[in-house]
C-alpha atoms as a PDB file:
ATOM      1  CA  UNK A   1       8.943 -17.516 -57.173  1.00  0.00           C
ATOM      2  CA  UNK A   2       5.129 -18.006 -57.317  1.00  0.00           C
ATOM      3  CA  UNK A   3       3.938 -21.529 -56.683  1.00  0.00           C
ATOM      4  CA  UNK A   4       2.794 -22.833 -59.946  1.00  0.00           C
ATOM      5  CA  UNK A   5       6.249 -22.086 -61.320  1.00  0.00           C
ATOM      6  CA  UNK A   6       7.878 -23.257 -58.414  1.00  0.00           C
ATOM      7  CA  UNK A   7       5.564 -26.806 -59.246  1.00  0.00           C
ATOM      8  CA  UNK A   8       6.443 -26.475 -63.008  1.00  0.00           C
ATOM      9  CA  UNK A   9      10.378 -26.689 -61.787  1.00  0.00           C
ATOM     10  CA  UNK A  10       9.427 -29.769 -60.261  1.00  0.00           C
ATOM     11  CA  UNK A  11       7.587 -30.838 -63.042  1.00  0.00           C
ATOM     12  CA  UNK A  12      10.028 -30.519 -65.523  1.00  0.00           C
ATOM     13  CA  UNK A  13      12.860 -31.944 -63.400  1.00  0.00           C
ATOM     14  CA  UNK A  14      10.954 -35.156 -62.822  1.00  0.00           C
ATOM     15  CA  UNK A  15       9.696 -35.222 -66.571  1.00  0.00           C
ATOM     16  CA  UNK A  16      13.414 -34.967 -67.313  1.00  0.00           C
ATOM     17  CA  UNK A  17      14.863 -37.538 -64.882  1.00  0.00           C
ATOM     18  CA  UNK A  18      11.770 -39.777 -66.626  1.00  0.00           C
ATOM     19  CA  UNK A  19      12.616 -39.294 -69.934  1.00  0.00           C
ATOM     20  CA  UNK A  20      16.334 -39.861 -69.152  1.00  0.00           C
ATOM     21  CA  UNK A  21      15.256 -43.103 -67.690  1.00  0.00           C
ATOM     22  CA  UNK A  22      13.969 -44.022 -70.838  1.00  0.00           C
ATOM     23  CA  UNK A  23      18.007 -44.481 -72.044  1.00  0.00           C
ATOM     24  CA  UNK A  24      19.479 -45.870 -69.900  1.00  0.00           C
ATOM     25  CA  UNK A  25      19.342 -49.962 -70.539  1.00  0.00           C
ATOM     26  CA  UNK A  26      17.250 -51.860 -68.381  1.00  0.00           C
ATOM     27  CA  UNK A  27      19.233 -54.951 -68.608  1.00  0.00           C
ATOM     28  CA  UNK A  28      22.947 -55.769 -67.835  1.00  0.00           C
ATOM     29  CA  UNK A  29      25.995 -54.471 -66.283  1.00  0.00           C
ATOM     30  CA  UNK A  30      26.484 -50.903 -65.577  1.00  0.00           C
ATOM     31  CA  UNK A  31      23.214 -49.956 -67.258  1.00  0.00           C
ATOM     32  CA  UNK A  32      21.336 -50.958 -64.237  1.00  0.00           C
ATOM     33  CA  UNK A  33      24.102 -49.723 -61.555  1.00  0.00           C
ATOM     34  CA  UNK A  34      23.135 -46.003 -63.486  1.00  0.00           C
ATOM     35  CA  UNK A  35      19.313 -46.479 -63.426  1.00  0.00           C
ATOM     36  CA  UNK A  36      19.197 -47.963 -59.744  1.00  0.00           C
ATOM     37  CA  UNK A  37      20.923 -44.470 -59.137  1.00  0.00           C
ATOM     38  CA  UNK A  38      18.737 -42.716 -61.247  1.00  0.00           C
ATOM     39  CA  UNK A  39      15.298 -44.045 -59.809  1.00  0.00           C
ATOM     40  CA  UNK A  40      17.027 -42.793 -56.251  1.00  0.00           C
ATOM     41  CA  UNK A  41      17.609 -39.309 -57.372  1.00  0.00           C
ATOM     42  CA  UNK A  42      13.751 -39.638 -58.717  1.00  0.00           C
ATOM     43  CA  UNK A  43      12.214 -41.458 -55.275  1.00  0.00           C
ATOM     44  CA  UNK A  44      13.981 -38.591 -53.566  1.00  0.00           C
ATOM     45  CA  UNK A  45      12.510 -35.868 -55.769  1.00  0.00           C
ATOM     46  CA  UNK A  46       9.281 -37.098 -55.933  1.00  0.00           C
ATOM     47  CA  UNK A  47       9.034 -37.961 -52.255  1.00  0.00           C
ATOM     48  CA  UNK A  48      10.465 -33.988 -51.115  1.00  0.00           C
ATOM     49  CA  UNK A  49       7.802 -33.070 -53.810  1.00  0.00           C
ATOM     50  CA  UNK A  50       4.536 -34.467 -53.273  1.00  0.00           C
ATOM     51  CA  UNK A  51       5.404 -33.571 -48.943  1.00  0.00           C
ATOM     52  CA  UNK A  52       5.571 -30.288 -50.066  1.00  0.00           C
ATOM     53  CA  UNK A  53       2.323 -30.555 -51.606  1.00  0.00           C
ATOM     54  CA  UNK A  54       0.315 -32.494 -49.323  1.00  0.00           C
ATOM     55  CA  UNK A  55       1.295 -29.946 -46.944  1.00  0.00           C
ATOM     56  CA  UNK A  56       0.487 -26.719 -48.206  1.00  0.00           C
ATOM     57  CA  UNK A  57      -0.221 -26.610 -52.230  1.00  0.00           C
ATOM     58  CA  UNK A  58      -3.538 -29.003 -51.755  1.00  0.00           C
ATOM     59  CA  UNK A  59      -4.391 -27.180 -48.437  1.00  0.00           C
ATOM     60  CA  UNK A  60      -4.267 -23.626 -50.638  1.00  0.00           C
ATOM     61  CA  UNK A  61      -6.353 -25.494 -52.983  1.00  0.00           C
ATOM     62  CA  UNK A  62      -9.084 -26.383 -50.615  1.00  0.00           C
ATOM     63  CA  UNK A  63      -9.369 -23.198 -49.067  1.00  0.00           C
ATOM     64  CA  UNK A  64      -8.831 -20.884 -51.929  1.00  0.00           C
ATOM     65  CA  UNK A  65     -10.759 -22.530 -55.254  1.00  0.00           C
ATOM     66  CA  UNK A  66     -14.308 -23.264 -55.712  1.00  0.00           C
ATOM     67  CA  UNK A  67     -14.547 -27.362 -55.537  1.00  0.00           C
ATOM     68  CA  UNK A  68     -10.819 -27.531 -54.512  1.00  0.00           C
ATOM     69  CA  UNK A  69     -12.098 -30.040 -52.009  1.00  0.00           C
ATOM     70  CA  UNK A  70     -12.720 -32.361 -55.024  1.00  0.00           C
ATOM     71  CA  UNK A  71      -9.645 -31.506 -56.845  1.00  0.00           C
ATOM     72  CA  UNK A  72      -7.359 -31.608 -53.784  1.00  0.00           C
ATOM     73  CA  UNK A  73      -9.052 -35.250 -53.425  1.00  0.00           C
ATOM     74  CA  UNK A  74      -8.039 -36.380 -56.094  1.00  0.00           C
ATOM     75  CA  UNK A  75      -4.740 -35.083 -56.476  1.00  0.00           C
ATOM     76  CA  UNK A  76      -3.614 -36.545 -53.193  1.00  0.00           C
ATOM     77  CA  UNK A  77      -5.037 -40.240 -54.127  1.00  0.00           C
ATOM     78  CA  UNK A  78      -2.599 -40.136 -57.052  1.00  0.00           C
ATOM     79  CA  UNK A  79      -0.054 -39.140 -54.896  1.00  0.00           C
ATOM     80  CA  UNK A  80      -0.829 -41.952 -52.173  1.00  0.00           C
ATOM     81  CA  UNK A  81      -0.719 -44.229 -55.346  1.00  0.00           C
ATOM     82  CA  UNK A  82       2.233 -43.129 -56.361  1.00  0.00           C
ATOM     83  CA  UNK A  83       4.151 -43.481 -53.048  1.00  0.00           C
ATOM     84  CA  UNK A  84       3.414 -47.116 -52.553  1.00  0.00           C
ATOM     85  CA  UNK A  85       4.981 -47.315 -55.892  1.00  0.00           C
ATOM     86  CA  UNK A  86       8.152 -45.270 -55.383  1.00  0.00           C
ATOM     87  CA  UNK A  87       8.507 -47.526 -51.897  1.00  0.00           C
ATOM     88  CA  UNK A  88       8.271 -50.246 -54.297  1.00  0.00           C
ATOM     89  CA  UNK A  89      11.024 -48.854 -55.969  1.00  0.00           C
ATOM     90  CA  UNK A  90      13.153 -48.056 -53.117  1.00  0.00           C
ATOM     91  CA  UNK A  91      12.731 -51.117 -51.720  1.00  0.00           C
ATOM     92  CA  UNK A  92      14.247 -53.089 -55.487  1.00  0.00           C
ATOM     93  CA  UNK A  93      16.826 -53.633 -57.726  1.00  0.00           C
ATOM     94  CA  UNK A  94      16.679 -52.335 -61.908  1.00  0.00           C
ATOM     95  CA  UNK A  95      16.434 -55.011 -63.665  1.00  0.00           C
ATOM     96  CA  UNK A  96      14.164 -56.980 -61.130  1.00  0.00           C
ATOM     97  CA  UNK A  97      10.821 -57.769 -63.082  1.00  0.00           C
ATOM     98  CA  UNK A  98       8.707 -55.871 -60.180  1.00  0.00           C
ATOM     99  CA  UNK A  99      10.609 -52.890 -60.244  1.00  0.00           C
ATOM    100  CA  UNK A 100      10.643 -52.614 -63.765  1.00  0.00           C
ATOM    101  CA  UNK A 101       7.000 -53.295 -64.019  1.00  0.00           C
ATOM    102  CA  UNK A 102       6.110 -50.527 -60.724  1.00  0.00           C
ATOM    103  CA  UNK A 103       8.328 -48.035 -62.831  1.00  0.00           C
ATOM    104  CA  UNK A 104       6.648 -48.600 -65.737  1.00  0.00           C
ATOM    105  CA  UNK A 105       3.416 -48.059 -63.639  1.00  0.00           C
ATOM    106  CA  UNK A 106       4.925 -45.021 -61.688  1.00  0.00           C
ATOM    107  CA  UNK A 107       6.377 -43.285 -65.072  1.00  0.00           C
ATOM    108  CA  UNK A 108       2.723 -43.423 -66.433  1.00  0.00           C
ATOM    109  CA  UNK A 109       0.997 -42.157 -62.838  1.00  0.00           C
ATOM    110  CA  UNK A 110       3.969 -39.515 -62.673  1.00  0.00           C
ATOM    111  CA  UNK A 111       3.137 -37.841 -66.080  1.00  0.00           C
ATOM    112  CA  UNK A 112      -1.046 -38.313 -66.161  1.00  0.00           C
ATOM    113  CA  UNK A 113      -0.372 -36.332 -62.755  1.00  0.00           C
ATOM    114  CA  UNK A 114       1.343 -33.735 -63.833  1.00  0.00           C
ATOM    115  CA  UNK A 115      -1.231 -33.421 -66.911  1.00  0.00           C
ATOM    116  CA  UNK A 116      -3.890 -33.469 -64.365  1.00  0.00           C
ATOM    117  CA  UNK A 117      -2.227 -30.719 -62.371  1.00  0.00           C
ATOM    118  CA  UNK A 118      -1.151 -28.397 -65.242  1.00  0.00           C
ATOM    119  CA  UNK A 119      -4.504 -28.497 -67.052  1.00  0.00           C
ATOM    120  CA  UNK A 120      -6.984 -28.765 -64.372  1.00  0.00           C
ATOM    121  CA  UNK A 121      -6.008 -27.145 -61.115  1.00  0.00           C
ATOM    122  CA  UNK A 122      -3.751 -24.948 -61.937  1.00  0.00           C
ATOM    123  CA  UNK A 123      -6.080 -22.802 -64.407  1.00  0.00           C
ATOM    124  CA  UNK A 124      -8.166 -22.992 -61.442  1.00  0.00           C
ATOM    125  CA  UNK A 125      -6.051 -21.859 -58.807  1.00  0.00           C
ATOM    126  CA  UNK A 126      -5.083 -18.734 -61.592  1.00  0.00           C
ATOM    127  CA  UNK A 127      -8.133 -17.579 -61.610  1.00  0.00           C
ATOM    128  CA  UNK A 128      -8.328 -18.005 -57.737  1.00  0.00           C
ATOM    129  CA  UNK A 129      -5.937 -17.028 -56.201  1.00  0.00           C
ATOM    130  CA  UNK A 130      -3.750 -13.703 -56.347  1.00  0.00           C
ATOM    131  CA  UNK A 131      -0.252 -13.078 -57.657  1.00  0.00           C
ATOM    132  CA  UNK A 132       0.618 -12.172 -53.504  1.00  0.00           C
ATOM    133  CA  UNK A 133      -1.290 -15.429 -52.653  1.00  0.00           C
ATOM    134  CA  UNK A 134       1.046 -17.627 -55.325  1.00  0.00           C
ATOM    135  CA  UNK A 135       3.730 -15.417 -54.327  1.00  0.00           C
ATOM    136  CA  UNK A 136       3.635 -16.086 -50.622  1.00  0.00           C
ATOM    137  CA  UNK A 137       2.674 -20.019 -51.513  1.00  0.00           C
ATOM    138  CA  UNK A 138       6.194 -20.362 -53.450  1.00  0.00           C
ATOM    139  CA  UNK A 139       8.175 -18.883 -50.395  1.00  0.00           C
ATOM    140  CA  UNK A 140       6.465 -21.655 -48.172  1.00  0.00           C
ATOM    141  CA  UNK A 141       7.018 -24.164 -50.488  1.00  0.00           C
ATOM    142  CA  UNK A 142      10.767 -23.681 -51.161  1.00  0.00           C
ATOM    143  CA  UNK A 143      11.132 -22.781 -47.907  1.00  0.00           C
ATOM    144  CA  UNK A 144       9.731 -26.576 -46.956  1.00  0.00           C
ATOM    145  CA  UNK A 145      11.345 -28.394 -49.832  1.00  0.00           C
ATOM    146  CA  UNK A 146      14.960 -28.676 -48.145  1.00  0.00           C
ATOM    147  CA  UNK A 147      13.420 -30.240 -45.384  1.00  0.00           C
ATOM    148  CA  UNK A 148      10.966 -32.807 -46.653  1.00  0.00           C
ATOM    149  CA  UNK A 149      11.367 -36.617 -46.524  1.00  0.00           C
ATOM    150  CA  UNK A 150      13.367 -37.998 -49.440  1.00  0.00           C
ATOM    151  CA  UNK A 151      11.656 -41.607 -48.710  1.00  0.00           C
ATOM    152  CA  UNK A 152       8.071 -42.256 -49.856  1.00  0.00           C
ATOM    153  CA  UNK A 153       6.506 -43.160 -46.425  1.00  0.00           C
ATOM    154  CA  UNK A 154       3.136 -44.886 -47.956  1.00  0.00           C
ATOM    155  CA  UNK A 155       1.893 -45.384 -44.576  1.00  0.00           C
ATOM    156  CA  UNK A 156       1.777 -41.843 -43.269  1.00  0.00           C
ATOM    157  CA  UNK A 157      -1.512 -40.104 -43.634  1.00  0.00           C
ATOM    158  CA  UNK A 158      -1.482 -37.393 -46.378  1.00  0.00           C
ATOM    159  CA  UNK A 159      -2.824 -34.531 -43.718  1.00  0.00           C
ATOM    160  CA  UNK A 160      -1.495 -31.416 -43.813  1.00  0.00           C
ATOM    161  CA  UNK A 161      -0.846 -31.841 -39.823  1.00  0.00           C
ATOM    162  CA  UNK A 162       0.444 -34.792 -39.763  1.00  0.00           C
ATOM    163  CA  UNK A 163       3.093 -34.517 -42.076  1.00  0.00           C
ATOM    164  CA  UNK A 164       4.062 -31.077 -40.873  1.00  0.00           C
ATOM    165  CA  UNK A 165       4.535 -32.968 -37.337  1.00  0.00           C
ATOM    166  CA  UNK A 166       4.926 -36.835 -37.927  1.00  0.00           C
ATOM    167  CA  UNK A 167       6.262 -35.920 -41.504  1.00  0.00           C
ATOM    168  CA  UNK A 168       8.973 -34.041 -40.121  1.00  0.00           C
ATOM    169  CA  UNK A 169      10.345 -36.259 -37.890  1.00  0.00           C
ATOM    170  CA  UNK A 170      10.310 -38.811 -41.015  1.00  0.00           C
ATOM    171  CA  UNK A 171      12.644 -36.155 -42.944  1.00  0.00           C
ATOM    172  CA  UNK A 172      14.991 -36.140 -40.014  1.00  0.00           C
ATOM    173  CA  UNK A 173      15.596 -39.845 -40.058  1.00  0.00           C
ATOM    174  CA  UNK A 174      15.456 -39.796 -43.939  1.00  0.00           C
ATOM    175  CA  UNK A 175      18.190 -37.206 -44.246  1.00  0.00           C
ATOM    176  CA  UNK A 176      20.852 -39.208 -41.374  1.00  0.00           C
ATOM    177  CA  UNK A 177      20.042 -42.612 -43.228  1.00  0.00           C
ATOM    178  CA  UNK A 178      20.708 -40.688 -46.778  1.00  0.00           C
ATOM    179  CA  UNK A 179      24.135 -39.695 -45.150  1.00  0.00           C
ATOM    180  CA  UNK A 180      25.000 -42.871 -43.745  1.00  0.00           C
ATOM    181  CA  UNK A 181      24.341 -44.697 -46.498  1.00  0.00           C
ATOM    182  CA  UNK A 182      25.787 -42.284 -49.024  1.00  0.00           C
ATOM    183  CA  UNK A 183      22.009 -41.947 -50.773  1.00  0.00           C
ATOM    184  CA  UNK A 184      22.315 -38.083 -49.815  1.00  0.00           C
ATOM    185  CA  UNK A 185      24.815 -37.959 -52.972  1.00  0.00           C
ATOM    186  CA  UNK A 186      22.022 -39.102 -55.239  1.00  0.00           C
ATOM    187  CA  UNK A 187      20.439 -36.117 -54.411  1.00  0.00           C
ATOM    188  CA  UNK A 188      19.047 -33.799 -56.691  1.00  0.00           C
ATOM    189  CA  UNK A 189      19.986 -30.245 -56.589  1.00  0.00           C
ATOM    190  CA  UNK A 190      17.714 -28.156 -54.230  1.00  0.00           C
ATOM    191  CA  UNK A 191      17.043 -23.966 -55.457  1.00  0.00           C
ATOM    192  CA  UNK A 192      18.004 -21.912 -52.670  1.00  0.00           C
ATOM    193  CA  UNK A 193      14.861 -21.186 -50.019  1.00  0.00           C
ATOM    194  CA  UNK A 194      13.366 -17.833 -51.181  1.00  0.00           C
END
């Protein structure tokens, strides 16, 4: 799988889980017991996504695409926005007026960056990159995915480095609390590694 369609999965399973969100009541009884759930499964998806990312997709961006310096920037500052909002998330209860104000807020950020994505860079990396380059970039990516963090982690520096070091020590202790807990069920379904 190349790794614009390997983003587009992504992008269409959070779209999805976002547009799901949108029926499921926000107030009373079971209604929020299935959104808390729901916003997991997202904070999970969103967190293994934007790690896998940060650590390669921008990176391929920099190197690869004339001003990809300027697009990766940007990119990764909605994604740092959006992770203080998904640990905002993690961190509350549906229903709560904060969460449901910071999903509001994240549901907006999620799909303005996937728009930004699909009709800025990715034209971009097209024309920049070859079908072997997106080719090899997909294997790395789903090859990552499985073992990114499924917790925002707001604090960790968005470096390619440090979240292939630091940032996999986080997943470690992300996927034994999941277990633990019994989060790991909200999980959603991973494709196989290529």
């Amino acid at each position: 799988m190349d790794a614009l369609a390997f983003l587009r999965a992504d992008h269409e399973s959070v779209l999805g889980m976002l547009e799901a969100l949108d029926e499921v009541p926000r107030a009373g009884g079971a209604g929020l017991g299935a959104r808390n759930d729901m916003v997991t499964t997202l904070v999970m998806a969103e967190s293994e996504h934007e790690a896998v990312e940060e650590q390669f997709f921008w990176p391929a961006v920099r190197r690869m695409v004339e001003g990809g310096d300027e697009l990766a920037d940007r990119g990764v500052a909605q994604e740092d926005a959006a992770k203080r909002i998904l640990q905002i998330l993690e961190d509350g209860e549906a229903g709560d007026p904060v969460f449901e104000q910071a999903l509001a807020r994240f549901i907006e950020a999620a799909r303005e960056h996937i728009e930004y994505e699909q009709d800025q860079v990715w034209p971009r990396v097209r024309e920049a990159m070859t079908a072997a380059d997106l080719e090899e970039l997909g294997k790395q990516m789903a090859r990552a995915k499985p073992m990114a963090p499924t917790r925002p982690h707001p604090q960790t520096p968005s470096d390619p480095t440090v979240l292939k070091t630091v940032g996999m020590a986080a997943a470690a202790l992300d996927k034994v609390r999941d277990k633990v807990s019994g989060r790991d069920g909200k999980k959603p379904p991973q494709a196989p590694p290529a």
